[in-house]
N, C-alpha and C. Protein backbone atom coordinates (compact mmCIF):
# COMPACT_ATOMS: atom_id res chain seq x y z
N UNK A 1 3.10 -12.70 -16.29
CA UNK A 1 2.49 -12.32 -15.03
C UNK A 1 1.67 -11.04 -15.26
N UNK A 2 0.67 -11.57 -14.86
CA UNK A 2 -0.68 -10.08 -14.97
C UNK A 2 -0.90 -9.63 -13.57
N UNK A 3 -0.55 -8.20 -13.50
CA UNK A 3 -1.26 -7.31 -12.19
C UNK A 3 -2.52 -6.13 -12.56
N UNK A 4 -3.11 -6.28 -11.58
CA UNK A 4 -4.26 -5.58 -11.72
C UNK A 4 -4.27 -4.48 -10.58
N UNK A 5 -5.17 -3.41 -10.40
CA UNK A 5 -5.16 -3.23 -8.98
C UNK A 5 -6.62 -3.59 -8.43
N UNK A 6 -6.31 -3.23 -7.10
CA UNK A 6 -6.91 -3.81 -6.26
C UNK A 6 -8.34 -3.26 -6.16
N UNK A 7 -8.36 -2.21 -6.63
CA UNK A 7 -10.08 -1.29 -7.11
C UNK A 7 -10.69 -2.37 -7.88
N UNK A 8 -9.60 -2.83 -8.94
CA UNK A 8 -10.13 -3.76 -9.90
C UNK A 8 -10.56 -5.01 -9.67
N UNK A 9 -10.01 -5.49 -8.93
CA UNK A 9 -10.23 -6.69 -8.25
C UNK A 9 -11.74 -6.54 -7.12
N UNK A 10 -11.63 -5.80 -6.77
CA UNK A 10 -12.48 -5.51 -5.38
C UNK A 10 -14.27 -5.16 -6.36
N UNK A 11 -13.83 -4.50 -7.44
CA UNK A 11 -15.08 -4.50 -8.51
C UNK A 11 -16.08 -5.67 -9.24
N UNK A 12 -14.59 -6.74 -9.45
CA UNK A 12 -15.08 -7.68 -10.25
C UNK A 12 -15.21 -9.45 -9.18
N UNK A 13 -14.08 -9.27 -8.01
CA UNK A 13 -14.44 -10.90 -7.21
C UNK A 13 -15.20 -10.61 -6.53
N UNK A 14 -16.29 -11.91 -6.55
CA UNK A 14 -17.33 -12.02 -5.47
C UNK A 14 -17.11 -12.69 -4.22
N UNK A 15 -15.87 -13.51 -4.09
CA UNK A 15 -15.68 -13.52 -2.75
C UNK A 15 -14.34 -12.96 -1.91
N UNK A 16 -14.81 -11.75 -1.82
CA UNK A 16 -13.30 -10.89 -1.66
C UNK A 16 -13.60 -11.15 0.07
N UNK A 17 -14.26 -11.65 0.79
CA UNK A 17 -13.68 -11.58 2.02
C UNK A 17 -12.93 -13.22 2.19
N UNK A 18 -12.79 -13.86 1.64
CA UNK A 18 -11.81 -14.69 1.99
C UNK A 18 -10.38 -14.20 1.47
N UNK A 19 -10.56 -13.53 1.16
CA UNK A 19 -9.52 -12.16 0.65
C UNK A 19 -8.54 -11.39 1.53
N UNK A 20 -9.26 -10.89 2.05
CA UNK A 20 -8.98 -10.00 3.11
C UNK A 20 -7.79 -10.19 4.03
N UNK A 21 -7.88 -10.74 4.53
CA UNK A 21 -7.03 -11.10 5.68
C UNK A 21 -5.71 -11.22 4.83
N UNK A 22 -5.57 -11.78 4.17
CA UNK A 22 -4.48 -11.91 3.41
C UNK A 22 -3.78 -10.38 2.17
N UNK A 23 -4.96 -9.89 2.21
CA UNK A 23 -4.47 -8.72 1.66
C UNK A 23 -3.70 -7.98 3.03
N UNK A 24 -4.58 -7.70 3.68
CA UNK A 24 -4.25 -6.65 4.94
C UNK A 24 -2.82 -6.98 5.60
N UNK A 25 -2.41 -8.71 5.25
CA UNK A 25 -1.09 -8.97 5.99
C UNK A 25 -0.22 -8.30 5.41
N UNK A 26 -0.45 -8.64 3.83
CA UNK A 26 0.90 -8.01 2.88
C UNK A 26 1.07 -6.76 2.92
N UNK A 27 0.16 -6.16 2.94
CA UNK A 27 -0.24 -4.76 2.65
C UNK A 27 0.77 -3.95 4.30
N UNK A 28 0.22 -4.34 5.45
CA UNK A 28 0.83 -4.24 6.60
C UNK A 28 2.35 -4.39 6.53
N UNK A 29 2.61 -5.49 5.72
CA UNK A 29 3.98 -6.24 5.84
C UNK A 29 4.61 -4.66 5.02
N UNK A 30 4.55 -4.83 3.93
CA UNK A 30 4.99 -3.44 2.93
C UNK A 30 5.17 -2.55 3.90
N UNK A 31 4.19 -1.57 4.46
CA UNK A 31 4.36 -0.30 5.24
C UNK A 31 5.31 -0.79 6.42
N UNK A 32 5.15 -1.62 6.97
CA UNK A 32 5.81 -1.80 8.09
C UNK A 32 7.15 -1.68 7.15
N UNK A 33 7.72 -2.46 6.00
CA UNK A 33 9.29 -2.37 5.84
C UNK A 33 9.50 -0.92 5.18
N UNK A 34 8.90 -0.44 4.56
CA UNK A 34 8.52 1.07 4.41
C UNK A 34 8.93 1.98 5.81
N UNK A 35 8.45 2.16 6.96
CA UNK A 35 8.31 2.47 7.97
C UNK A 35 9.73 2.05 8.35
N UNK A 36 10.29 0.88 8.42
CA UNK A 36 11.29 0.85 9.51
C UNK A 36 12.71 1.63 8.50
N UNK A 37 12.09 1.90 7.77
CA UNK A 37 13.46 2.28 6.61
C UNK A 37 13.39 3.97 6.37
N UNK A 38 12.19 4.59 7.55
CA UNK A 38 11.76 5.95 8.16
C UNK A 38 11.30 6.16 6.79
N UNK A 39 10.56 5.93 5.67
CA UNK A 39 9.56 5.92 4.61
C UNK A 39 8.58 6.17 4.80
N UNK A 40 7.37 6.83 4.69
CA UNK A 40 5.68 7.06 4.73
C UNK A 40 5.32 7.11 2.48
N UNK A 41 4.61 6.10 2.62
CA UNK A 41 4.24 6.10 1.39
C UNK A 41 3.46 7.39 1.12
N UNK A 42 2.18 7.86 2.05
CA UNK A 42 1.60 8.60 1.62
C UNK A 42 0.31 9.21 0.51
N UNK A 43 0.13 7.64 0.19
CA UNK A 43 -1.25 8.07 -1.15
C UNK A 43 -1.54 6.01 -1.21
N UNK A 44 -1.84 5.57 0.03
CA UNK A 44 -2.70 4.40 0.27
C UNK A 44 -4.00 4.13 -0.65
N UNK A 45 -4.21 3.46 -1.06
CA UNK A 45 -5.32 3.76 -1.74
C UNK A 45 -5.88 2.65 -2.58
N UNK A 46 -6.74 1.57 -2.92
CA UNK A 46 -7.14 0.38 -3.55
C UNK A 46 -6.31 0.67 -5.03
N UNK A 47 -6.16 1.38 -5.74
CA UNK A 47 -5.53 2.12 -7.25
C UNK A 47 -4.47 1.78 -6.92
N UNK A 48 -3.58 1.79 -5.84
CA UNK A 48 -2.26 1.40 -5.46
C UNK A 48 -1.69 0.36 -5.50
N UNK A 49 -2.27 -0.70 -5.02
CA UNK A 49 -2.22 -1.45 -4.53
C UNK A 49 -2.40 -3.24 -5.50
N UNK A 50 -1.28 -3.71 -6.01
CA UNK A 50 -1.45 -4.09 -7.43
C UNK A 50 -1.49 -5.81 -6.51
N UNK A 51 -2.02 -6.43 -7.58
CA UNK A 51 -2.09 -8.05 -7.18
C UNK A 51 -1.53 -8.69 -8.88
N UNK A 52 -1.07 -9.73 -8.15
CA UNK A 52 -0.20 -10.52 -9.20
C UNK A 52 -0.68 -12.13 -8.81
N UNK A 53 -1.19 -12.71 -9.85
CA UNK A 53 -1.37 -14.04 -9.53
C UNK A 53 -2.30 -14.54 -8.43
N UNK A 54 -3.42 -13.46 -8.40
CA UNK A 54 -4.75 -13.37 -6.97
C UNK A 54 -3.90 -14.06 -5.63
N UNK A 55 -2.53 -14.05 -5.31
CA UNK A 55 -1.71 -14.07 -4.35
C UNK A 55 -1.09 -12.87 -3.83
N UNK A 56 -0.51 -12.73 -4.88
CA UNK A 56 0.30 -11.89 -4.41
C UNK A 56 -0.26 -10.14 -4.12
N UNK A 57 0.25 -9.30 -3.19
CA UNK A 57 -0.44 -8.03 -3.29
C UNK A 57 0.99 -7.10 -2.97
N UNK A 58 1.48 -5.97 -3.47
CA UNK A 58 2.24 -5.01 -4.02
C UNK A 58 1.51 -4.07 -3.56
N UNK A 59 2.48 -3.45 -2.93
CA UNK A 59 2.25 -1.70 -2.73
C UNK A 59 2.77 -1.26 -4.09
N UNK A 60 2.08 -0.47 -4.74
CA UNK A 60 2.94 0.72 -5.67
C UNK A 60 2.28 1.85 -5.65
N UNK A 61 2.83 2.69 -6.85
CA UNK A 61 3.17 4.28 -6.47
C UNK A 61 3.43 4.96 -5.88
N UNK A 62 5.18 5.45 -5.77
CA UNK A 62 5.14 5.75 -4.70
C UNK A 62 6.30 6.84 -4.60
N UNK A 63 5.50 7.61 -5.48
CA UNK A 63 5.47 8.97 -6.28
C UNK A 63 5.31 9.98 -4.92
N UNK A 64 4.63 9.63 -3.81
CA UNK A 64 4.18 10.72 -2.81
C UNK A 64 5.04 10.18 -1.75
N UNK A 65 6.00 9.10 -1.65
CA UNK A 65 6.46 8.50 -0.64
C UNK A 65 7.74 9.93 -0.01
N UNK A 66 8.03 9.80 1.22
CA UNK A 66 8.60 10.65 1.88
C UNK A 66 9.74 10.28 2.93
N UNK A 67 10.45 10.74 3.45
CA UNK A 67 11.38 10.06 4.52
C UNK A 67 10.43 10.89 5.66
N UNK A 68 10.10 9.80 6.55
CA UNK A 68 9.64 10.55 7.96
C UNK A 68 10.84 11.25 8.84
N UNK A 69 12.20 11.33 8.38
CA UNK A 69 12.90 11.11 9.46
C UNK A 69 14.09 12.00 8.55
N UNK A 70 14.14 13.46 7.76
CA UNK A 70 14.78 14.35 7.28
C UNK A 70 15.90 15.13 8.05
N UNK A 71 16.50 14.95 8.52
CA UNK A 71 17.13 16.33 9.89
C UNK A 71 16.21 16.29 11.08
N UNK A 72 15.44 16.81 10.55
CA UNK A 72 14.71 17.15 12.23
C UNK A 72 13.17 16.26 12.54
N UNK A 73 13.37 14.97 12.25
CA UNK A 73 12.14 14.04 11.92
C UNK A 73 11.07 15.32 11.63
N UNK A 74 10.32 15.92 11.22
CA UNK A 74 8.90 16.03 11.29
C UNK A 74 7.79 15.04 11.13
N UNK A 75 6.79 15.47 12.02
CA UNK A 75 5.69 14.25 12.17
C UNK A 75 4.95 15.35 10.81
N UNK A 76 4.22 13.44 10.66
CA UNK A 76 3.64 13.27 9.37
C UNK A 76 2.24 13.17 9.57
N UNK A 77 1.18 14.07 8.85
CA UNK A 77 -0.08 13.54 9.72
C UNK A 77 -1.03 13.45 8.43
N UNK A 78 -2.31 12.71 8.48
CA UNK A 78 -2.83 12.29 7.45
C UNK A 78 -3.24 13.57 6.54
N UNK A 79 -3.27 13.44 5.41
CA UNK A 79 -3.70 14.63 4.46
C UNK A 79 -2.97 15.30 4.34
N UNK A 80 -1.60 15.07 4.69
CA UNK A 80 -0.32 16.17 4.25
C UNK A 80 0.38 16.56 3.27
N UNK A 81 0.26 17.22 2.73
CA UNK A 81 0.35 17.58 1.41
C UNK A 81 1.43 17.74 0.79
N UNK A 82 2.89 16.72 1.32
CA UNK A 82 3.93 16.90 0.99
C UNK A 82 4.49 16.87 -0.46
């Protein structure tokens, strides 16, 4: 099984909008189980974001990921430099 990321992919297929929709589900699906588990990945990004088998799509790195929800929740806001 070969993964690539998704920069890579997005560089080299020419029909990446039949693509789409199907990326954005998985991709959604991930953060959302991320999220309900009080997780913020934190560094979103096409480089991230690995495909396996032009099906499948993987969140990774997640090296910057954080608990939203520490003691005293603090809100998390974009560009935070945790």
């Amino acid at each position: 099984m070969r993964a690539v990321t998704a920069l890579t992919m997005l560089q080299t297929h020419e029909s990446i909008c039949s693509l789409i929709d199907s990326r954005c589900v998985q991709i959604t699906l991930a953060l959302q189980h991320m999220h309900a588990r009080n997780m913020v990945h934190m560094d979103v990004k096409p480089d991230n974001i690995y495909i396996v088998d032009d099906t499948m799509y993987k969140l990774g790195d997640l090296g910057l990921a954080t608990s939203s929800c520490s003691g005293n929740c603090n809100r998390i806001e974009e560009g935070d430099a945790r």
